[in-house]
PDB file of N, CA and C in Angstrom:
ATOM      1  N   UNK A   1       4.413  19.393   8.368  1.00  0.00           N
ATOM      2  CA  UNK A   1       4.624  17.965   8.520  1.00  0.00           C
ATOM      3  C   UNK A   1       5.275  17.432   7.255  1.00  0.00           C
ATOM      4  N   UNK A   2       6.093  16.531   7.415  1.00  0.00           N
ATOM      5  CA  UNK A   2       6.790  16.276   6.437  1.00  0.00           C
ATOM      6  C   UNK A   2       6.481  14.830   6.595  1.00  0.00           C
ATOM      7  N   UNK A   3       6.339  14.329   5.191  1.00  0.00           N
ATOM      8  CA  UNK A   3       5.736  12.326   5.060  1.00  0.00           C
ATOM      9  C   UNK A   3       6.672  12.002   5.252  1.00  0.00           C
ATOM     10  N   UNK A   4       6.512  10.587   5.571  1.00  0.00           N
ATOM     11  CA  UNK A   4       7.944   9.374   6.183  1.00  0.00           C
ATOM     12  C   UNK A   4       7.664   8.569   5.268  1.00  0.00           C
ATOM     13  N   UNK A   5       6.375   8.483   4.447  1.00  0.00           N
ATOM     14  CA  UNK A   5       6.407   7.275   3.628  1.00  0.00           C
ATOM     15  C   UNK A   5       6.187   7.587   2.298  1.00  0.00           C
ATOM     16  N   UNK A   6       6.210   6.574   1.349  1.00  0.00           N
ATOM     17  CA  UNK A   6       6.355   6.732  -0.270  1.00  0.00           C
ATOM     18  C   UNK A   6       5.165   5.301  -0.520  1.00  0.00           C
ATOM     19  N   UNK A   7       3.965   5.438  -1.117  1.00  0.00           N
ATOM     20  CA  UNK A   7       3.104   4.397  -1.437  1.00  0.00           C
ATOM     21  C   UNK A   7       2.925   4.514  -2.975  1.00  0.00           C
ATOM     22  N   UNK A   8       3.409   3.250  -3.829  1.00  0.00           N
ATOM     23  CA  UNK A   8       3.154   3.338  -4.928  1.00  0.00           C
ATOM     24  C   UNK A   8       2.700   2.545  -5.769  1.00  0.00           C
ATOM     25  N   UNK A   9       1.594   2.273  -6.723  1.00  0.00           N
ATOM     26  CA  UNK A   9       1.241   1.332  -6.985  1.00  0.00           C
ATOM     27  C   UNK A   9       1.856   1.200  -8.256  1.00  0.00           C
ATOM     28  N   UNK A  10       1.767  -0.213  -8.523  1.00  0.00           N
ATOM     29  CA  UNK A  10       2.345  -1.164  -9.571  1.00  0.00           C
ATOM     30  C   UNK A  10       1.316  -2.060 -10.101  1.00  0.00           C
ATOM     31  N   UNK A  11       1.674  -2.806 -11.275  1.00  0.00           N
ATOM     32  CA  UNK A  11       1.105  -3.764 -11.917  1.00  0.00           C
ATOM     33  C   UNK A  11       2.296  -5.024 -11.594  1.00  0.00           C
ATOM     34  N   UNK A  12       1.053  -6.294 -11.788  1.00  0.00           N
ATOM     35  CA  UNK A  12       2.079  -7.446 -11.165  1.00  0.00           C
ATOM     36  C   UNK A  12       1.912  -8.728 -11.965  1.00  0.00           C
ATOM     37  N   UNK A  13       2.869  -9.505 -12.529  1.00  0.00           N
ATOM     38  CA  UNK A  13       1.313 -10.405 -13.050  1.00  0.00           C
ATOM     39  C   UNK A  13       1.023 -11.565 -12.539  1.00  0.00           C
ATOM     40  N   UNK A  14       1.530 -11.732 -10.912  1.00  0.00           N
ATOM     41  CA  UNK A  14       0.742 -12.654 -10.148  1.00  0.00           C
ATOM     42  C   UNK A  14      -0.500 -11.857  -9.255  1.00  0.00           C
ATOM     43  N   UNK A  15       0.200 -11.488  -8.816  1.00  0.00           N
ATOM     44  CA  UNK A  15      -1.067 -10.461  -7.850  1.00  0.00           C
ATOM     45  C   UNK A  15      -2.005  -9.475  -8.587  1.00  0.00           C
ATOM     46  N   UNK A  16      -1.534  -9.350 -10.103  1.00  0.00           N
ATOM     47  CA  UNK A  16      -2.348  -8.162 -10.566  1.00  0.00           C
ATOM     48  C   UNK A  16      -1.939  -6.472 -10.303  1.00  0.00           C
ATOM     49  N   UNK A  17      -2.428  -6.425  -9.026  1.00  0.00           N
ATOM     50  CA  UNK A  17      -1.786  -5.422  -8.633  1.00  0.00           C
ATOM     51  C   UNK A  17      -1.524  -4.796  -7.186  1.00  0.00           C
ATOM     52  N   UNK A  18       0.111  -4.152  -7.276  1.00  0.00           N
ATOM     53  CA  UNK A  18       0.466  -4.347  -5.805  1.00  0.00           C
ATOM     54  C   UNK A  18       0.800  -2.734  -4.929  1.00  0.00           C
ATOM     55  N   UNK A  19       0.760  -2.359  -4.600  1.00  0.00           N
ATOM     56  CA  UNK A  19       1.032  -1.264  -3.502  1.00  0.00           C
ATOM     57  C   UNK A  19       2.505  -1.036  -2.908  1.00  0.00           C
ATOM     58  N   UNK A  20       3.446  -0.860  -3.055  1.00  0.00           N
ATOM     59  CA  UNK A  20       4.568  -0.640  -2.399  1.00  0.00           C
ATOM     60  C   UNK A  20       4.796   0.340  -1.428  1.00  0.00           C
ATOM     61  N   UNK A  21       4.954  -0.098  -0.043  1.00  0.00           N
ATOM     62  CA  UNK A  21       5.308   0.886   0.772  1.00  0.00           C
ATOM     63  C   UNK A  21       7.058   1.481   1.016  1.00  0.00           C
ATOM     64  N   UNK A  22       7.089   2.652   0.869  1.00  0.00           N
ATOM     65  CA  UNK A  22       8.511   2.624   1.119  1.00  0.00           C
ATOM     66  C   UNK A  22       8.709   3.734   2.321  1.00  0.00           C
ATOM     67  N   UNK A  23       9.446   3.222   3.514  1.00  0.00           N
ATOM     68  CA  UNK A  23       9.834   3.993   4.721  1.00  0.00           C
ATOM     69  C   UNK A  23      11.267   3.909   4.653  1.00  0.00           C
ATOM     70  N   UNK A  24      11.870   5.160   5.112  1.00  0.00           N
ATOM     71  CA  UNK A  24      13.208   5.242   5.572  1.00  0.00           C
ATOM     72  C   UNK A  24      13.607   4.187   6.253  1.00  0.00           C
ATOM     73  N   UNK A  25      14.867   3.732   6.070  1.00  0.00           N
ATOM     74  CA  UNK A  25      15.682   2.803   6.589  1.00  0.00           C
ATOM     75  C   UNK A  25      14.448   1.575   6.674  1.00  0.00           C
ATOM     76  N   UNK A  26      13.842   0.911   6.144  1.00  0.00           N
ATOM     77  CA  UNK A  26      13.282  -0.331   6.304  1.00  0.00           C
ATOM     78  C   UNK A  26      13.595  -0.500   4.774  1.00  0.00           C
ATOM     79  N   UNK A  27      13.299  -2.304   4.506  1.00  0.00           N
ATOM     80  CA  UNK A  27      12.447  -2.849   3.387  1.00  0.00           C
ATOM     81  C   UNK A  27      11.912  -2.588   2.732  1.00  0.00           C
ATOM     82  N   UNK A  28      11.431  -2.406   1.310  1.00  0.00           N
ATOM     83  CA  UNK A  28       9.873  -2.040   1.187  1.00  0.00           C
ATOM     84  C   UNK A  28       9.397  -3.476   0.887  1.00  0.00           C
ATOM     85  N   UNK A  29       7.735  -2.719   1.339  1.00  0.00           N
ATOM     86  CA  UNK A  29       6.803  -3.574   2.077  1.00  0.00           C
ATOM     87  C   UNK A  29       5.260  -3.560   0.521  1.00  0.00           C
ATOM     88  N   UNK A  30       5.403  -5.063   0.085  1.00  0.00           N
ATOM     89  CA  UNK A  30       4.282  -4.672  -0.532  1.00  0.00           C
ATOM     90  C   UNK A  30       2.600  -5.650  -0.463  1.00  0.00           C
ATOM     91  N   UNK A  31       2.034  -4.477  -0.738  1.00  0.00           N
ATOM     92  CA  UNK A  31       0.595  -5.211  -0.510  1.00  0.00           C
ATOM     93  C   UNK A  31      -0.320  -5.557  -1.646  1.00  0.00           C
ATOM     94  N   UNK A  32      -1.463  -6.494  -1.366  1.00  0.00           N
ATOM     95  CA  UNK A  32      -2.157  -6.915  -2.630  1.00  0.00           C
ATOM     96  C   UNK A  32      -3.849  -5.341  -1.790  1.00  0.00           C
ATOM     97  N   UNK A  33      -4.300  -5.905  -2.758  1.00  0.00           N
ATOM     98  CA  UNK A  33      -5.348  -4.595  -2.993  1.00  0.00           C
ATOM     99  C   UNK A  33      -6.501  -5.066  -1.273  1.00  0.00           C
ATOM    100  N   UNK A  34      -6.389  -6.336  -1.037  1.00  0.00           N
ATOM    101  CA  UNK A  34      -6.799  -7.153  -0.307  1.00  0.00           C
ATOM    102  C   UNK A  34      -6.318  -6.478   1.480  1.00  0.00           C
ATOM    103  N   UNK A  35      -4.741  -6.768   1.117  1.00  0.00           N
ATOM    104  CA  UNK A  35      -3.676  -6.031   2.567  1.00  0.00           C
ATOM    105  C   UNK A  35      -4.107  -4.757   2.854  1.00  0.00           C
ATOM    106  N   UNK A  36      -4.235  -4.166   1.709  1.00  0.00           N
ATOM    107  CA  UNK A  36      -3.980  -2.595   1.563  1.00  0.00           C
ATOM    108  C   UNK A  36      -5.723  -2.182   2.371  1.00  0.00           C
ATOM    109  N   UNK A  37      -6.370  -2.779   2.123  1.00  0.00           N
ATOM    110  CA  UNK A  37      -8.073  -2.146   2.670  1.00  0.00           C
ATOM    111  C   UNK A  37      -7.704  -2.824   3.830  1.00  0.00           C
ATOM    112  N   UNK A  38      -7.447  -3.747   4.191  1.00  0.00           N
ATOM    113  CA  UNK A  38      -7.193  -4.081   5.839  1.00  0.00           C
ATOM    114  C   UNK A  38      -6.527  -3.462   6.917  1.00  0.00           C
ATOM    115  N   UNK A  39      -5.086  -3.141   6.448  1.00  0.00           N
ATOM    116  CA  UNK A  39      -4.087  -2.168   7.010  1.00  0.00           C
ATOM    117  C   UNK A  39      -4.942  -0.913   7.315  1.00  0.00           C
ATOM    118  N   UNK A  40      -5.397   0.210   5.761  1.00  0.00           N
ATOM    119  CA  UNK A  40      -5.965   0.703   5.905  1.00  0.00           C
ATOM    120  C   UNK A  40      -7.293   1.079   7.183  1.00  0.00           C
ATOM    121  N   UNK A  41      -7.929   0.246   7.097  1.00  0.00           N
ATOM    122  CA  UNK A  41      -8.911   0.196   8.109  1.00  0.00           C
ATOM    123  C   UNK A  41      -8.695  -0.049   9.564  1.00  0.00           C
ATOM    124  N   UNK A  42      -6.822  -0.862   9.764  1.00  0.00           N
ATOM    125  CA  UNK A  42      -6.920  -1.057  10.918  1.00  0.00           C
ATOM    126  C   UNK A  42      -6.059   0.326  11.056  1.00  0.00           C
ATOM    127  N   UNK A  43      -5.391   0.911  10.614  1.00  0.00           N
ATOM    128  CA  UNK A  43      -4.768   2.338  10.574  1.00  0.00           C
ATOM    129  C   UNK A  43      -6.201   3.214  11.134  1.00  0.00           C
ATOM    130  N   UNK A  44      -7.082   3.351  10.572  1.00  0.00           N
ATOM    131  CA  UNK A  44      -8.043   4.130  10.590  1.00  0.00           C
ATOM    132  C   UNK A  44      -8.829   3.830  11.820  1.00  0.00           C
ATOM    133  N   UNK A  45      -8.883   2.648  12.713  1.00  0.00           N
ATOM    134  CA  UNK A  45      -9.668   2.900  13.544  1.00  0.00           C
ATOM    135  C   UNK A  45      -8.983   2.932  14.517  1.00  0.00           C
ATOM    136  N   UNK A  46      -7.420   2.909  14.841  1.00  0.00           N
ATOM    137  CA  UNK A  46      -6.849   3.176  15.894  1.00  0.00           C
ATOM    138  C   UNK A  46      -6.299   4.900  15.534  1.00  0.00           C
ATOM    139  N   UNK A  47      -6.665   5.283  14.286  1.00  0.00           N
ATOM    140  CA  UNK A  47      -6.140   6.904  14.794  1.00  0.00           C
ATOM    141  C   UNK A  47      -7.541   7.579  15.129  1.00  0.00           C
ATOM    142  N   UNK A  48      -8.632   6.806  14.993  1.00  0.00           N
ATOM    143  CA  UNK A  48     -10.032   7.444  15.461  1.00  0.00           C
ATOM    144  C   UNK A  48     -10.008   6.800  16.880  1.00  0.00           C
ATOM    145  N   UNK A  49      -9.752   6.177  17.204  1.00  0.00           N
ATOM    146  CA  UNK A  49      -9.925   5.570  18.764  1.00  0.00           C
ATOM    147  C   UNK A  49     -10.747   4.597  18.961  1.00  0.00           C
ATOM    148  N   UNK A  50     -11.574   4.368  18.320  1.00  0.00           N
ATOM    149  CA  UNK A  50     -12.595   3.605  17.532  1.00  0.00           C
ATOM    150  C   UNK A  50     -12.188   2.173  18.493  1.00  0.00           C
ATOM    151  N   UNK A  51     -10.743   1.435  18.200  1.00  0.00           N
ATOM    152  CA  UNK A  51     -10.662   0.137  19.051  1.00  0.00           C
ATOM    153  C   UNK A  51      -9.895   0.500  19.698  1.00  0.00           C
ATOM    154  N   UNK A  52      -9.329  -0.464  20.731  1.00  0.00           N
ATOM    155  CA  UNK A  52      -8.298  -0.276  21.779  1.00  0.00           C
ATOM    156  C   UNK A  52      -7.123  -1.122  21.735  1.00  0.00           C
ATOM    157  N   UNK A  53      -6.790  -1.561  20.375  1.00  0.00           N
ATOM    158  CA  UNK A  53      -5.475  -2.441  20.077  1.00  0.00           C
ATOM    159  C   UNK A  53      -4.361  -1.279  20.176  1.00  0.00           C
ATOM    160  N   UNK A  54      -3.372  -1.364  20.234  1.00  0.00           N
ATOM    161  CA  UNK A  54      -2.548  -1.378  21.074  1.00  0.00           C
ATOM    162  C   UNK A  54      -1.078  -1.481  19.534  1.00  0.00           C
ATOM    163  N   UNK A  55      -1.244  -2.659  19.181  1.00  0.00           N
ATOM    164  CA  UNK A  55      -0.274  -2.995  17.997  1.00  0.00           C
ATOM    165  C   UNK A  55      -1.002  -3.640  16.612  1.00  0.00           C
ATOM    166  N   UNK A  56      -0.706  -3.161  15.676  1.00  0.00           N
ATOM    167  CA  UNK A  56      -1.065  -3.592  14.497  1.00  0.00           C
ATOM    168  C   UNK A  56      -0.361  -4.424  13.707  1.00  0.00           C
ATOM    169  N   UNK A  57      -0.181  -5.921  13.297  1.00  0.00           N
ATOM    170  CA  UNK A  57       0.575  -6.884  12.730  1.00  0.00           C
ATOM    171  C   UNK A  57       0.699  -7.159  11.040  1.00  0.00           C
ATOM    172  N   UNK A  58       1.580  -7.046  10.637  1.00  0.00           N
ATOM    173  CA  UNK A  58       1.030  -7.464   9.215  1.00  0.00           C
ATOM    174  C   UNK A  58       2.312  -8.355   8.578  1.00  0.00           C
ATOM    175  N   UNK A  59       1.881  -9.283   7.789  1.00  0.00           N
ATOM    176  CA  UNK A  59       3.044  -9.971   7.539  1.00  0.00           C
ATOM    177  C   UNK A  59       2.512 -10.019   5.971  1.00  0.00           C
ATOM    178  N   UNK A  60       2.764  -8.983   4.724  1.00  0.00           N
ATOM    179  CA  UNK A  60       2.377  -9.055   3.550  1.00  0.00           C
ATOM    180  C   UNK A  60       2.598 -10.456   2.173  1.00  0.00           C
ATOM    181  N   UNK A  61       1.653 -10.699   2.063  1.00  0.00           N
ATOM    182  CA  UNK A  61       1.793 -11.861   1.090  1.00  0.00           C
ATOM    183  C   UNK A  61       3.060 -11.693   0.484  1.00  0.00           C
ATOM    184  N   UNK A  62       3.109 -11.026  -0.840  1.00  0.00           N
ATOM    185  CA  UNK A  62       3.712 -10.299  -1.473  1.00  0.00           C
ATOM    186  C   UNK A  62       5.641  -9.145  -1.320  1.00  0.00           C
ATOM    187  N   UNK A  63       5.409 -10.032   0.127  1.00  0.00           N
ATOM    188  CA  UNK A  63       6.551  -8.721   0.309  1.00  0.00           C
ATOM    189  C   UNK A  63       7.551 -10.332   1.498  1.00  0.00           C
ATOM    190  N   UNK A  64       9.044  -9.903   1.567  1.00  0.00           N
ATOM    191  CA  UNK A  64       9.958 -10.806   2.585  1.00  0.00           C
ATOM    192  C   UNK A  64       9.651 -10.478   3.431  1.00  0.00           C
ATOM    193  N   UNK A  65       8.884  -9.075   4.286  1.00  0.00           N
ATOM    194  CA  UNK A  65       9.789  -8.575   5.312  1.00  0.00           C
ATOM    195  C   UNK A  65       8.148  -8.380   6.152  1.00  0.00           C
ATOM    196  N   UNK A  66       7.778  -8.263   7.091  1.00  0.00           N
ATOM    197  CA  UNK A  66       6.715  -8.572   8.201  1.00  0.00           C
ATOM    198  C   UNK A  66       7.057  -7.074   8.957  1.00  0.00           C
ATOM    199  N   UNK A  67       6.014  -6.705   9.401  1.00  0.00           N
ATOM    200  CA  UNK A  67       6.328  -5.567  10.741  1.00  0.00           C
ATOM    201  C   UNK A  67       5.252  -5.110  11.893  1.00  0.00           C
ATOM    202  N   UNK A  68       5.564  -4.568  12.371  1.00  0.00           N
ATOM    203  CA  UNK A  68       4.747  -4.102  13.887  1.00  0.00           C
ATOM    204  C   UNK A  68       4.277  -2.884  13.839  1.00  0.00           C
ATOM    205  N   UNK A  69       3.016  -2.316  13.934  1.00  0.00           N
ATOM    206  CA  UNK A  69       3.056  -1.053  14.069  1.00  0.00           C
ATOM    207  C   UNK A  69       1.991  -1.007  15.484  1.00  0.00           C
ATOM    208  N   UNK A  70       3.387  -0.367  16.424  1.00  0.00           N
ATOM    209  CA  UNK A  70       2.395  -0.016  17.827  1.00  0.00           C
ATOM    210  C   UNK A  70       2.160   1.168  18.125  1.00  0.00           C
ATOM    211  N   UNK A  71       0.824   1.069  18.540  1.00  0.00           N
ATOM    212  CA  UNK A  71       0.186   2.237  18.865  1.00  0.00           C
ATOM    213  C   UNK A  71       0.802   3.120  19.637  1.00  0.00           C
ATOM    214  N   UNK A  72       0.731   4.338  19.844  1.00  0.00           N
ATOM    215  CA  UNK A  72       0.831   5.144  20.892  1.00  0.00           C
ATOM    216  C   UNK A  72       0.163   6.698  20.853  1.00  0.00           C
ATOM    217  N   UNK A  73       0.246   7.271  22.156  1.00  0.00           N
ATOM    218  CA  UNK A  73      -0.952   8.372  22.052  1.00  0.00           C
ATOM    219  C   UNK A  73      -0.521   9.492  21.053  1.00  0.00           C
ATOM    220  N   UNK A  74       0.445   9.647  20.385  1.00  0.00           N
ATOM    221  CA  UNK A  74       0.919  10.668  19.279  1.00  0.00           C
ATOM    222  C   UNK A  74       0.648  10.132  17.921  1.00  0.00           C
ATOM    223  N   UNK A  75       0.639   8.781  18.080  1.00  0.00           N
ATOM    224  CA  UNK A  75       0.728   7.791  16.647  1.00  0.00           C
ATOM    225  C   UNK A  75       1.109   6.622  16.560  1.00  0.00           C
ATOM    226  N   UNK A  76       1.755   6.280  15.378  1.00  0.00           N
ATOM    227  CA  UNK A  76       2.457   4.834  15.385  1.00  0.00           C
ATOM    228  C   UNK A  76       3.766   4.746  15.570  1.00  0.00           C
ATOM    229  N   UNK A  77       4.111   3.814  16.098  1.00  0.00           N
ATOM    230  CA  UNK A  77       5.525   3.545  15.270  1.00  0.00           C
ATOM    231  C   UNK A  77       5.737   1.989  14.698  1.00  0.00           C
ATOM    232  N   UNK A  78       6.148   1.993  13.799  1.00  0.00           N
ATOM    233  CA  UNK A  78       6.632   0.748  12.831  1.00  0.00           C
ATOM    234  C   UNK A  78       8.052   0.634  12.769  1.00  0.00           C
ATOM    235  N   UNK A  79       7.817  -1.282  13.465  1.00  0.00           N
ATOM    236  CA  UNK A  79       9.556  -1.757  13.606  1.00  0.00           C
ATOM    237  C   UNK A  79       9.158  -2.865  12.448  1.00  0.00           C
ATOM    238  N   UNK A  80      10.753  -3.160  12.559  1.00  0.00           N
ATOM    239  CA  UNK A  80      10.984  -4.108  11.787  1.00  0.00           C
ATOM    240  C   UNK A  80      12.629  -4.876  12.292  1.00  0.00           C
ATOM    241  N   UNK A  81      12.175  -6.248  12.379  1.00  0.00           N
ATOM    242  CA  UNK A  81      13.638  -6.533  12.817  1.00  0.00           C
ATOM    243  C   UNK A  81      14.939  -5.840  12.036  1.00  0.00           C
ATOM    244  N   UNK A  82      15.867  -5.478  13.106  1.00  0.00           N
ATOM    245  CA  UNK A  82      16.796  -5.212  12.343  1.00  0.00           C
ATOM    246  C   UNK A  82      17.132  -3.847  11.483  1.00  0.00           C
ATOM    247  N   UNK A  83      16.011  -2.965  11.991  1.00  0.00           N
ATOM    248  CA  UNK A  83      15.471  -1.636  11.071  1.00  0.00           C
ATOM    249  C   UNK A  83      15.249  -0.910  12.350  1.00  0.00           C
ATOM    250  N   UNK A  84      15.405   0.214  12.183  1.00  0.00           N
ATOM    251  CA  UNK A  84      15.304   1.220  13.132  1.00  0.00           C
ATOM    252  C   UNK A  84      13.662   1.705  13.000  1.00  0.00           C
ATOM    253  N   UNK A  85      12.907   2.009  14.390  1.00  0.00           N
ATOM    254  CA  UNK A  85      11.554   2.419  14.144  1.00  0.00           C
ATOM    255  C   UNK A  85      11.288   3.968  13.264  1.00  0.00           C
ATOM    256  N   UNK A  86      10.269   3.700  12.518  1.00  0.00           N
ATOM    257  CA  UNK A  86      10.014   4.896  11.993  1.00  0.00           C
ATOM    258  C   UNK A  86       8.545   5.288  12.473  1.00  0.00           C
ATOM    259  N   UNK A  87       8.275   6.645  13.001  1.00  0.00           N
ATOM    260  CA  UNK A  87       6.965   6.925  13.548  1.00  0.00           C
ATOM    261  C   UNK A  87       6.013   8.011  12.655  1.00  0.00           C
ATOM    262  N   UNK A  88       4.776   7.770  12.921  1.00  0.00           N
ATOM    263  CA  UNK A  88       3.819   8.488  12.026  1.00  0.00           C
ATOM    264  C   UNK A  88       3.292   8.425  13.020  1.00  0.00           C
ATOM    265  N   UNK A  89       3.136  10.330  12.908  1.00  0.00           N
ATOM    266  CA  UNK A  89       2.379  10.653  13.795  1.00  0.00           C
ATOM    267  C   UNK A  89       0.865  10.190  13.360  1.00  0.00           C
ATOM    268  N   UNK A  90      -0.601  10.735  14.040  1.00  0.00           N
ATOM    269  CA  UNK A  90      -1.795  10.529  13.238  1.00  0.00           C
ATOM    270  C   UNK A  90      -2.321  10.959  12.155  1.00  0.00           C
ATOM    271  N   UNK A  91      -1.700  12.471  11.725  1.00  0.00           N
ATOM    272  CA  UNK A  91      -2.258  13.187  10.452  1.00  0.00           C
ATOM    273  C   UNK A  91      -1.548  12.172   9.590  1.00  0.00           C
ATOM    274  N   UNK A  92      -0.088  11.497   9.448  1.00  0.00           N
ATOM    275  CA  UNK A  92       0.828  10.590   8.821  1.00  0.00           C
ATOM    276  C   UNK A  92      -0.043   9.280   8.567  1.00  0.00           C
ATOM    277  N   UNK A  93      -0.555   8.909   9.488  1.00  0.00           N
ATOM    278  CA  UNK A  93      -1.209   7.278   9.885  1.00  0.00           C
ATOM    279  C   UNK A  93      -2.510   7.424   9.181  1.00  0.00           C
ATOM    280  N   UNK A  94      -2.926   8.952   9.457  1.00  0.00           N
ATOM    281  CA  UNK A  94      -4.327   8.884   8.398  1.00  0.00           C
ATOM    282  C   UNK A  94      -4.155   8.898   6.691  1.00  0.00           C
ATOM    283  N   UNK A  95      -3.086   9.785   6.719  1.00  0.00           N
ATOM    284  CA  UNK A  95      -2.987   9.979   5.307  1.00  0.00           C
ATOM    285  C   UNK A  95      -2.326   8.002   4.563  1.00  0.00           C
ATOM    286  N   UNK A  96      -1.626   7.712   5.310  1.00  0.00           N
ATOM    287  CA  UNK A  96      -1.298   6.458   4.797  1.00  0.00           C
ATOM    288  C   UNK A  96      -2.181   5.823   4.643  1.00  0.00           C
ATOM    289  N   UNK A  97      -3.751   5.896   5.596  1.00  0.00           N
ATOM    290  CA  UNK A  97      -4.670   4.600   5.523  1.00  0.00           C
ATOM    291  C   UNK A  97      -5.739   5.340   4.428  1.00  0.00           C
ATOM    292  N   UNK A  98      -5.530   6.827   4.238  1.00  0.00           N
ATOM    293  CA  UNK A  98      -6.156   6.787   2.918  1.00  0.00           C
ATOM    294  C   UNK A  98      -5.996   6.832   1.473  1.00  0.00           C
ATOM    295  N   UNK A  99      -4.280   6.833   1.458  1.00  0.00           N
ATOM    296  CA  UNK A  99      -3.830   6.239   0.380  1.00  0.00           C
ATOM    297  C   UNK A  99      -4.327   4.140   0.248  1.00  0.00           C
ATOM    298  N   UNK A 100      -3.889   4.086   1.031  1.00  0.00           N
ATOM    299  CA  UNK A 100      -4.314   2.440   1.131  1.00  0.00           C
ATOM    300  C   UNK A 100      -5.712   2.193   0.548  1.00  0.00           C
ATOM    301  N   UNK A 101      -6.196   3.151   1.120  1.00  0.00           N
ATOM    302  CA  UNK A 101      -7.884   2.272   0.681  1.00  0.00           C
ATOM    303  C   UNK A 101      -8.159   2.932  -0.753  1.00  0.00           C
ATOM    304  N   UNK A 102      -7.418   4.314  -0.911  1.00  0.00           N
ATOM    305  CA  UNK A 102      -7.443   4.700  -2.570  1.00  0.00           C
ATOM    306  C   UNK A 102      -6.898   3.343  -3.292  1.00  0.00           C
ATOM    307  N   UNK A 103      -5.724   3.302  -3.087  1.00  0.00           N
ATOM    308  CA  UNK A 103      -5.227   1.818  -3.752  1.00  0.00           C
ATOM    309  C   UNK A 103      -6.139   0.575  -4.176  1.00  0.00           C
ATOM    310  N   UNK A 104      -6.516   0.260  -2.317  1.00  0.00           N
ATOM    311  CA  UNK A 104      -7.744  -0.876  -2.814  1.00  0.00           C
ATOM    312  C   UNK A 104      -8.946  -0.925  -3.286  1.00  0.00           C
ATOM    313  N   UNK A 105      -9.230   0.626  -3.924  1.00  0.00           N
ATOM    314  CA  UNK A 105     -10.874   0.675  -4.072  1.00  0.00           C
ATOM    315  C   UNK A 105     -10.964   0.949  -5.912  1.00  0.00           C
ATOM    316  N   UNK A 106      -9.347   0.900  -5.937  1.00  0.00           N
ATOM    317  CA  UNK A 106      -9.382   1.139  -7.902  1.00  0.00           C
ATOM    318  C   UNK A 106     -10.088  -0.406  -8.374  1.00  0.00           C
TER     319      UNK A 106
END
């Protein structure tokens, strides 16, 4: 398996500190420590099955650009207007939501 994404954290000095997501052909997307345990968790209970949502919304404080990540039975995929979808499968979707919550738990 090869990653689709790049998560990196930064220092900020409004937010303190921020998370940068970076996916092929999109934006990057950044989060406060706050986004990052939320995403995280909602990543995590749709690759456990846990809820039955369908699409995951996030429109980051910190960042221009908003996106969609809808569910499906292999994984996600994440649009973005104007951006071509990029998909993570679940081993992808897990590893992202546990970088995320590494992020938010420093």
């Amino acid at each position: 398996m090869s990653q689709r994404f790049e998560l990196v954290a930064s220092t900020h000095r409004s937010f303190v500190a921020l998370a940068t997501l970076r996916l092929p052909g999109h934006p990057l997307r950044r989060f406060t420590k706050e986004e990052a345990a939320i995403l995280s968790r909602a990543l995590d209970s749709v690759a456990t099955g846990e809820r039955g949502e369908q699409q995951i919304y996030m429109s980051p404080i910190a960042s221009d650009h908003d996106f969609d990540a809808r569910v499906e039975e292999s994984g996600v995929v994440l649009s973005s207007e104007g951006h071509g979808d990029v998909k993570l499968d679940w081993s992808e979707a897990r590893a992202l939501a546990e970088q995320l919550k590494a992020f938010a738990s420093v």
